[in-house]
Protein backbone atom coordinates (compact mmCIF):
# COMPACT_ATOMS: atom_id res chain seq x y z
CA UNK A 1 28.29 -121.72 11.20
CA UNK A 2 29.81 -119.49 13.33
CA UNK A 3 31.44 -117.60 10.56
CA UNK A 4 27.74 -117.38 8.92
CA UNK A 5 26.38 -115.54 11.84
CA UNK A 6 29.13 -113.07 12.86
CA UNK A 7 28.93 -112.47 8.63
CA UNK A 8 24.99 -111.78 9.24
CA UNK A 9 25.61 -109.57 11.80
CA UNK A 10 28.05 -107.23 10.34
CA UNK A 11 26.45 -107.04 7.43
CA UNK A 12 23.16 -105.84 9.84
CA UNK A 13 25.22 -103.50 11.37
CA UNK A 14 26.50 -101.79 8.11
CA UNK A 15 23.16 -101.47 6.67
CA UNK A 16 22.02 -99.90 9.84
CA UNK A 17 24.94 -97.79 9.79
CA UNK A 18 24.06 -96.78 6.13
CA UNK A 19 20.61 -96.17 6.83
CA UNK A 20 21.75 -93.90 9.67
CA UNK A 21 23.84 -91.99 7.21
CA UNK A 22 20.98 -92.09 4.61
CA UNK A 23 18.57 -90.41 7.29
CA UNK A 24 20.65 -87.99 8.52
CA UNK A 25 21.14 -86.89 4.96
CA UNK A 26 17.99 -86.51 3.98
CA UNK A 27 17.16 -84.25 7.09
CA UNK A 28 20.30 -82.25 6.31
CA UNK A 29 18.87 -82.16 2.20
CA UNK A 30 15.22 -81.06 3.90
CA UNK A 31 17.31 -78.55 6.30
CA UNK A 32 19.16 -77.01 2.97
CA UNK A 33 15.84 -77.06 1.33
CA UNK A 34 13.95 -75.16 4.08
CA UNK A 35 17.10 -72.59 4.28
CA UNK A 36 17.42 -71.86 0.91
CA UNK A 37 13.01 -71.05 0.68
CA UNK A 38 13.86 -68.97 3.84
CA UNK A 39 16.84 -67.28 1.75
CA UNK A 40 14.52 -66.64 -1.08
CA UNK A 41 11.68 -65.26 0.52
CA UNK A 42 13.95 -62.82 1.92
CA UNK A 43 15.50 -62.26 -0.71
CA UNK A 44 12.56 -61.50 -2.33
CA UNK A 45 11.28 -59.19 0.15
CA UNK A 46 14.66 -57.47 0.22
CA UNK A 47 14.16 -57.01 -3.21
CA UNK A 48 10.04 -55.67 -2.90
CA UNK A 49 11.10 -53.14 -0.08
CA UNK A 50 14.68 -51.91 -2.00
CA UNK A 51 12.46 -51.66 -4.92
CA UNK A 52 9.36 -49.54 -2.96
CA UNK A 53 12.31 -47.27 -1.75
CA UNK A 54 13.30 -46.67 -5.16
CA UNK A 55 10.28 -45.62 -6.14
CA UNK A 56 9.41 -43.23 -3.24
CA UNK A 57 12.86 -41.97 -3.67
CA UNK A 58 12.05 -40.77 -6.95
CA UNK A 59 8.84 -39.48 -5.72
CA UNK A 60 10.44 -37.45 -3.36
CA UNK A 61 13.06 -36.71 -5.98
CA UNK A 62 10.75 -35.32 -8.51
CA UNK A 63 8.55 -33.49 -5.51
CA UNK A 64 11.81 -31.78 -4.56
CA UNK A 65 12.47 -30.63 -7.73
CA UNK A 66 8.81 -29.44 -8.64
CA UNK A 67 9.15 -27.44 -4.87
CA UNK A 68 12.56 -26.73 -3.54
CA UNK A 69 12.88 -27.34 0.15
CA UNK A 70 13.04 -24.38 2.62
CA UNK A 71 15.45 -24.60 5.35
CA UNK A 72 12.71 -24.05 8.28
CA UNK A 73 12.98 -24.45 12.07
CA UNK A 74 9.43 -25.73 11.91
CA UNK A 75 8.28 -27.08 8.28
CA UNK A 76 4.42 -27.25 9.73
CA UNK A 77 4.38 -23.51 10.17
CA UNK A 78 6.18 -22.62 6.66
CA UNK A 79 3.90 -19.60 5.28
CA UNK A 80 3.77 -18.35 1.84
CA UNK A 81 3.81 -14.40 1.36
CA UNK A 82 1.36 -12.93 -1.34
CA UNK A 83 2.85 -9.81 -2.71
CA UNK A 84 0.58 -7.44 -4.15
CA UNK A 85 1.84 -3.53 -5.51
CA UNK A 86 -1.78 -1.68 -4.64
CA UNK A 87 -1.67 -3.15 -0.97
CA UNK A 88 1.63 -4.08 0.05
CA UNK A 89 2.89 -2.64 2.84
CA UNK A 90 6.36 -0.55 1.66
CA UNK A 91 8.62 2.09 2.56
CA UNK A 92 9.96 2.52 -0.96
CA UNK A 93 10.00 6.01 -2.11
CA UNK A 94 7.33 7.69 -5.16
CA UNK A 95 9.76 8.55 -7.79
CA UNK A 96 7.86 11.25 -9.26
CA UNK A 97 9.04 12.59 -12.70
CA UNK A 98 9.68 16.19 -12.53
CA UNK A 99 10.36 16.80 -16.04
CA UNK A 100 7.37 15.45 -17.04
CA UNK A 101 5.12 17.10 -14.66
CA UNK A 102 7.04 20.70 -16.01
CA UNK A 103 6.14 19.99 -19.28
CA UNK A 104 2.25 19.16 -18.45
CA UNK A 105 2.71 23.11 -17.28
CA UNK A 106 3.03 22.11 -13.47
CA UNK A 107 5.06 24.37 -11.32
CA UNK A 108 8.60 24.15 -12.30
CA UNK A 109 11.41 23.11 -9.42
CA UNK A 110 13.94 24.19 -11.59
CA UNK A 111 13.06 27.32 -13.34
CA UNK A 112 12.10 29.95 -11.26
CA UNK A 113 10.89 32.54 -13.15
CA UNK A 114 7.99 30.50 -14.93
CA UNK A 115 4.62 32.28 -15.06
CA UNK A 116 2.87 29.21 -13.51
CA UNK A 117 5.71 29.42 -10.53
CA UNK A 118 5.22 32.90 -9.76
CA UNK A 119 1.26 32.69 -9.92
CA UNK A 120 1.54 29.79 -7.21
CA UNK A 121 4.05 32.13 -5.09
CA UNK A 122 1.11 34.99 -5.18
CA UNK A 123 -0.97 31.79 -4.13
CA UNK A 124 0.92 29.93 -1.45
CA UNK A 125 2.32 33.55 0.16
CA UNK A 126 -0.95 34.30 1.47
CA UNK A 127 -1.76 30.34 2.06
CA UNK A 128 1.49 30.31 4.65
CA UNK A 129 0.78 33.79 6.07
CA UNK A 130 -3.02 32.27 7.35
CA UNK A 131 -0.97 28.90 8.37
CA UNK A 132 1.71 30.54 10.46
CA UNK A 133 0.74 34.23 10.77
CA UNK A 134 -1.23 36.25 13.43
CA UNK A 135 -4.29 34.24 11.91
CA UNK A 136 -3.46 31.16 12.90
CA UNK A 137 -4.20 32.37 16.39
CA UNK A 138 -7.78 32.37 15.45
CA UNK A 139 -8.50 29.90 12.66
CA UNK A 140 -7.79 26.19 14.18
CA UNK A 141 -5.47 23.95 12.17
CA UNK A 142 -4.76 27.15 10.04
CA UNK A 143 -2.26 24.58 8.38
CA UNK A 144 -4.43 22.32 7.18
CA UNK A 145 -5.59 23.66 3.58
CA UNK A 146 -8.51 21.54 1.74
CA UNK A 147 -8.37 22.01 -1.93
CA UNK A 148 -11.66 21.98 -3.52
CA UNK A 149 -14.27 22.78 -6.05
CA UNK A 150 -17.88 23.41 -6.21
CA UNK A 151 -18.09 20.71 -9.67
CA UNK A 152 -15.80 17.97 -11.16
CA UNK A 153 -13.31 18.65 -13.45
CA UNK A 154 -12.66 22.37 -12.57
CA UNK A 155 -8.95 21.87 -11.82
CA UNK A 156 -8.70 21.68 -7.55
CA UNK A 157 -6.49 18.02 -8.12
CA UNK A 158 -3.96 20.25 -10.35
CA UNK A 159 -4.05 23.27 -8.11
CA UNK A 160 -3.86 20.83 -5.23
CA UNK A 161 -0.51 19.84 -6.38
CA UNK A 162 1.06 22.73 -7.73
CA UNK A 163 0.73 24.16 -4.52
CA UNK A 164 2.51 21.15 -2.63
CA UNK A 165 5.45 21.89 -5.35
CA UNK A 166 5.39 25.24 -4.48
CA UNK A 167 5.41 25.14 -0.69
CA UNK A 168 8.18 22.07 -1.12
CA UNK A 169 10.08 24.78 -2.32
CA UNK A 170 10.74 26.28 0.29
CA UNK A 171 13.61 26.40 2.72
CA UNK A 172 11.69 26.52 5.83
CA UNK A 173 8.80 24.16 5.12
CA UNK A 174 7.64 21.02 4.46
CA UNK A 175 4.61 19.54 3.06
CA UNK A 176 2.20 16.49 2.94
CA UNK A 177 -0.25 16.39 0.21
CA UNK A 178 -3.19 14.20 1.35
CA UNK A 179 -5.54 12.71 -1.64
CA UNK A 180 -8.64 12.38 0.34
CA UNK A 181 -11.21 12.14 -2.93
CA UNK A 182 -11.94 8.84 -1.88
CA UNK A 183 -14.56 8.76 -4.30
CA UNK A 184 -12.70 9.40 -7.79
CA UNK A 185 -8.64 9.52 -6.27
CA UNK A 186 -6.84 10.95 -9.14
CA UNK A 187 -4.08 12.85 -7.33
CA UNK A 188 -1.18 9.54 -7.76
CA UNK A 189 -2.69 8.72 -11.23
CA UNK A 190 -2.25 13.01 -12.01
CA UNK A 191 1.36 12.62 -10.67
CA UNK A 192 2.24 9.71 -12.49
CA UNK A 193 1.94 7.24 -9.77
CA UNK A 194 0.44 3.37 -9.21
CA UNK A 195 -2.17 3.01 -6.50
CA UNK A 196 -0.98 1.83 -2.75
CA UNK A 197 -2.48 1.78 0.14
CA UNK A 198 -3.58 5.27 1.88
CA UNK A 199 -6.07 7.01 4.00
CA UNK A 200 -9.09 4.59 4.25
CA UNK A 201 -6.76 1.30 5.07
CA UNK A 202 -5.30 3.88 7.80
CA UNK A 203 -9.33 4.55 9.08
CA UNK A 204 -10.36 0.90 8.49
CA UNK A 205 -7.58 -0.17 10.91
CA UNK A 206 -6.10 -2.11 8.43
CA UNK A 207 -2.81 -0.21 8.57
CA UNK A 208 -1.97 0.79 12.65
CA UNK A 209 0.69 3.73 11.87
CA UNK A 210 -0.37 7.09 9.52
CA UNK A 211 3.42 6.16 8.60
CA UNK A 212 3.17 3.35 6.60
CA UNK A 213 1.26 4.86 4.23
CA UNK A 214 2.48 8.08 4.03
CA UNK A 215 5.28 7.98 1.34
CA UNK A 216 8.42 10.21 0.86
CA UNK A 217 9.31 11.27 -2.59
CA UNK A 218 12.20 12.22 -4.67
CA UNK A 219 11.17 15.62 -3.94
CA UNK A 220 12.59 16.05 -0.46
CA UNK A 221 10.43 18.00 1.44
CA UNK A 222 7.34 16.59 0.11
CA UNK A 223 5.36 13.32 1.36
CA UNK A 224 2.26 11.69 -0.08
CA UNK A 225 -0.56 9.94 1.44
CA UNK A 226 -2.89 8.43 -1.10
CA UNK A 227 -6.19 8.03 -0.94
CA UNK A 228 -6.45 3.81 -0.86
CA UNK A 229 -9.37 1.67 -2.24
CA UNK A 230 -12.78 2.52 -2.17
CA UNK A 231 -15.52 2.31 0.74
CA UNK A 232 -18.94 2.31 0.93
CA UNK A 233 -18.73 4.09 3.97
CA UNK A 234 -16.07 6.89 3.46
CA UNK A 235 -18.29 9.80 4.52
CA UNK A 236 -18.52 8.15 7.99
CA UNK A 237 -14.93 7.03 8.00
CA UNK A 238 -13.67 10.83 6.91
CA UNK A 239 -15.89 12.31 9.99
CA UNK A 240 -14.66 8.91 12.41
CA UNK A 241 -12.39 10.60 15.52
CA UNK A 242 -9.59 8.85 14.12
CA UNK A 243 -9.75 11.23 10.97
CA UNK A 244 -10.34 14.10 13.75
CA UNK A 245 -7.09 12.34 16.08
CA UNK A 246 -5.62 12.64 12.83
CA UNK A 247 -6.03 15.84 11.58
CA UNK A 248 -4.91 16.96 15.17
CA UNK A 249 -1.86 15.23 14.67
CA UNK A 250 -0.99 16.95 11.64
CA UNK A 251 -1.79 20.16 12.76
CA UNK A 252 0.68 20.01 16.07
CA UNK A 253 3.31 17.44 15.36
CA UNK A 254 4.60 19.24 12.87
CA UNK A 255 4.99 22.85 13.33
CA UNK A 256 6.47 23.45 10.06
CA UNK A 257 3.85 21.44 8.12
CA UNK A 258 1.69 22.40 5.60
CA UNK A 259 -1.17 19.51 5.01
CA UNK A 260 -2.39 20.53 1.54
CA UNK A 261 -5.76 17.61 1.21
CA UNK A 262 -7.19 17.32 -2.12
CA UNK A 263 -10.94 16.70 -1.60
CA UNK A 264 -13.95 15.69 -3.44
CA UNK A 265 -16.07 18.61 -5.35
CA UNK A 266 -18.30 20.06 -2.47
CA UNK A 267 -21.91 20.08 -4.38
CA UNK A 268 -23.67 16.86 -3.96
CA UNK A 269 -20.80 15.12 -1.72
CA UNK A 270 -21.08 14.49 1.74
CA UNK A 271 -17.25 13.78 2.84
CA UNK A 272 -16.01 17.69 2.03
CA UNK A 273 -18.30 19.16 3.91
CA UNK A 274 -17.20 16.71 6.51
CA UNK A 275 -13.02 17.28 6.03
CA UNK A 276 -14.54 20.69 6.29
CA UNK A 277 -15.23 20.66 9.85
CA UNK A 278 -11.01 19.57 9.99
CA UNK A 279 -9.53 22.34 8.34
CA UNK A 280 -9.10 25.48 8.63
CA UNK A 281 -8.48 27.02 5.14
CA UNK A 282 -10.36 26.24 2.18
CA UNK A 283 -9.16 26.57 -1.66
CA UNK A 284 -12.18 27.12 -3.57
CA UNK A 285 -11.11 26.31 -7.43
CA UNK A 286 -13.32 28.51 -9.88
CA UNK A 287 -12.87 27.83 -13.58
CA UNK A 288 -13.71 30.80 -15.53
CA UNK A 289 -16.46 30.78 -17.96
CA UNK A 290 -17.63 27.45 -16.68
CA UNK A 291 -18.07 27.56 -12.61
CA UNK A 292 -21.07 29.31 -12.06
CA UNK A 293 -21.91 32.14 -9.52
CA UNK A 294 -24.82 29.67 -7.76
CA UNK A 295 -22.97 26.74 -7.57
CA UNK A 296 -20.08 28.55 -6.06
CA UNK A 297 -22.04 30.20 -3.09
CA UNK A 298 -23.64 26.85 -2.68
CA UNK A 299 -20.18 25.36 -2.12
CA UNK A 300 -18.94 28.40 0.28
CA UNK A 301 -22.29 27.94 2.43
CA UNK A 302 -21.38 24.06 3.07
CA UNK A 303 -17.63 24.82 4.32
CA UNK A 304 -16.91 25.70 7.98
CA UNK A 305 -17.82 29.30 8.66
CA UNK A 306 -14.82 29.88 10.63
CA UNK A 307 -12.13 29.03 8.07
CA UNK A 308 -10.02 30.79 5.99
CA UNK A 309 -11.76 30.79 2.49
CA UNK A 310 -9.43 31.68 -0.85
CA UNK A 311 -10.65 31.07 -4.68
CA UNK A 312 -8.15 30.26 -7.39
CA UNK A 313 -9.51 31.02 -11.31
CA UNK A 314 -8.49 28.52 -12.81
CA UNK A 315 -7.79 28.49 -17.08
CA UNK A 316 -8.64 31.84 -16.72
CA UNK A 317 -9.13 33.57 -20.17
CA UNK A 318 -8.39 36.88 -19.04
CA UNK A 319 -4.74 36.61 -19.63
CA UNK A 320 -1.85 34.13 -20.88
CA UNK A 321 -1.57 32.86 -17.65
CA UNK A 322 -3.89 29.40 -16.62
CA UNK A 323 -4.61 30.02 -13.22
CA UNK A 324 -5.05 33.49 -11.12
CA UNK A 325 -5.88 34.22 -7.48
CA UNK A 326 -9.21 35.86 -7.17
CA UNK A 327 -9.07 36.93 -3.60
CA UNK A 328 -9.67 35.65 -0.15
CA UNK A 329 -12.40 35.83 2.48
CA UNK A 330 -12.55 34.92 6.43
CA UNK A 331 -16.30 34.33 7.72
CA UNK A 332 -16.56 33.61 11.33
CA UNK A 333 -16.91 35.77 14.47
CA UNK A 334 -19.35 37.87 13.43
CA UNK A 335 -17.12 39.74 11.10
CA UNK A 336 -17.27 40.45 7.26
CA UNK A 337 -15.51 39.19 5.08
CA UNK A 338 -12.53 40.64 3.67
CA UNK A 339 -11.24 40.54 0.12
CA UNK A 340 -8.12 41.69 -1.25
CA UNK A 341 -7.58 41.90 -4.92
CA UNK A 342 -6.03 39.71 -7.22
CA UNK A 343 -2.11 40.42 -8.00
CA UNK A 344 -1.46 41.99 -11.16
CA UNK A 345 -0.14 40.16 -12.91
């Protein structure tokens, strides 16, 4: 009987024992279970966000090839520069071709004999003598010469220039040749030359220093200031006090200076009869058989009565030559004028 029991009991025990065991396994199996969901769902996420880096990695990838990256201090401040050739700001030179300006029949820097060179001598001798003569003690800015006409198209933009070549020619002298036909520029275009910025940007304020848009050349003693873009008020801008300050400027920085300003035709045009008032010779272009008497003493009566006046035939069909120098006149303190006869030529 005894036996029996103690037989009962240890066989109670052992099945306690094993359900023990049985119990704790399960809860480790449910622990396992719970660890390996927890293992998965990382897994899985690990997976999502090494996947999303992928793909913004190649985003970036293909964004930095499409735009290169630009070493910058501060990448919110990174600014993109336009360049544009008519308005861009330069110090680059005008490379002006000589050659081709000789054989349009400009004045020659090489040969010095040319009829064309030695008409523009006869032209510029008198021109220089008014600039830095006993004249200039009574003619104001006596080196400032406008080049005019009384109509379009009667040469003043090629006689404008030819005298710059000539006066560059000298040893003594320099000179700045100023297109100031706002209206219809053509001296750049005449020369060969693309469009930059000039004169009105200068009056506008859009440029602060004459300087950066007054160009050297490959012709060392001469410097160009174009005429810029267009502007519906150029007649007021050309008679502003900073084209007076201006004009001042040219006249006494540089003693040895000539300022040779090509200028609109004078009949119908407000802004020469303005630059008028700044200079103090005049270049009256006359083309013979075409100019007439009228419209030239029209043109005379709207320039300053106290400058220097000179007229240059241009084309003239009096003799091989294309251009001849008529004569020149001073009006202003009550005097007459004077006229001295053409050279022979």
């Amino acid at each position: 009987m005894n036996n029996t029991i103690e037989k009962a009991l240890l066989r109670q025990k052992e099945a306690e024992r094993l359900k023990k065991e049985a119990e704790l396994l399960h809860a480790k199996g449910e622990e396992a279970e719970q660890l390996e969901a927890v293992s998965e769902s990382d897994s899985e996420t690990n997976t999502e966000k090494s996947n999303s880096e992928s793909v913004e990695a190649a985003k970036a990838n293909i964004i930095e090839q499409a735009y290169p990256a630009v070493a910058t201090e501060n990448p919110a401040k990174k600014s993109v520069e336009v360049q544009v050739e008519n308005t861009q700001l330069t110090n680059q030179n005008f490379e002006i071709d000589i050659a081709d300006l000789e054989s349009r029949g400009f004045v020659s820097l090489h040969s010095t004999r040319s009829q064309i060179n030695e008409e523009y001598r006869e032209i510029k001798r008198k021109l220089l003598s008014n600039a830095f003569g006993a004249l200039s003690k009574t003619i104001t800015n006596a080196n400032i010469i406008m080049v005019t006409s009384a109509r379009p198209s009667e040469g003043k933009t090629f006689t404008a220039i030819n005298l710059a070549l000539s006066i560059a020619a000298e040893k003594d002298k320099r000179v700045l040749l100023v297109d100031a036909d706002v209206l219809k520029p053509n001296t750049l275009r005449t020369l060969g030359l693309k469009e930059r910025r000039g004169l009105i940007e200068y009056l506008l304020g859009d440029v602060k220093e004459i300087g950066d848009v007054m160009f050297s050349s490959n012709i060392d003693k001469l410097r160009i200031i174009p005429a810029g873009r267009s502007h519906h008020l150029s007649t007021e801008l050309l008679a502003s006090k900073a084209m007076s300050d201006l004009i001042t400027e040219f006249s006494t920085r540089y003693p040895d200076r000539v300022v040779i300003i090509d200028t609109p035709p004078i009949i119908g045009i407000n802004e020469s009869a303005v630059l008028a008032n700044f200079a103090g010779q005049a270049v009256m272009v006359v083309e013979e058989g075409r100019s007439k008497l009228s419209d030239i003493q029209k043109a005379v009566a709207r320039l300053n009565p106290n400058m220097a006046i000179g007229f240059v035939v241009n084309k003239s069909l009096n003799s091989s030559e294309q251009t001849g120098y008529y004569g020149y006149h001073h009006y202003g303190n009550d005097r007459e004028g004077e006229e001295q006869p053409a050279p022979k030529a």
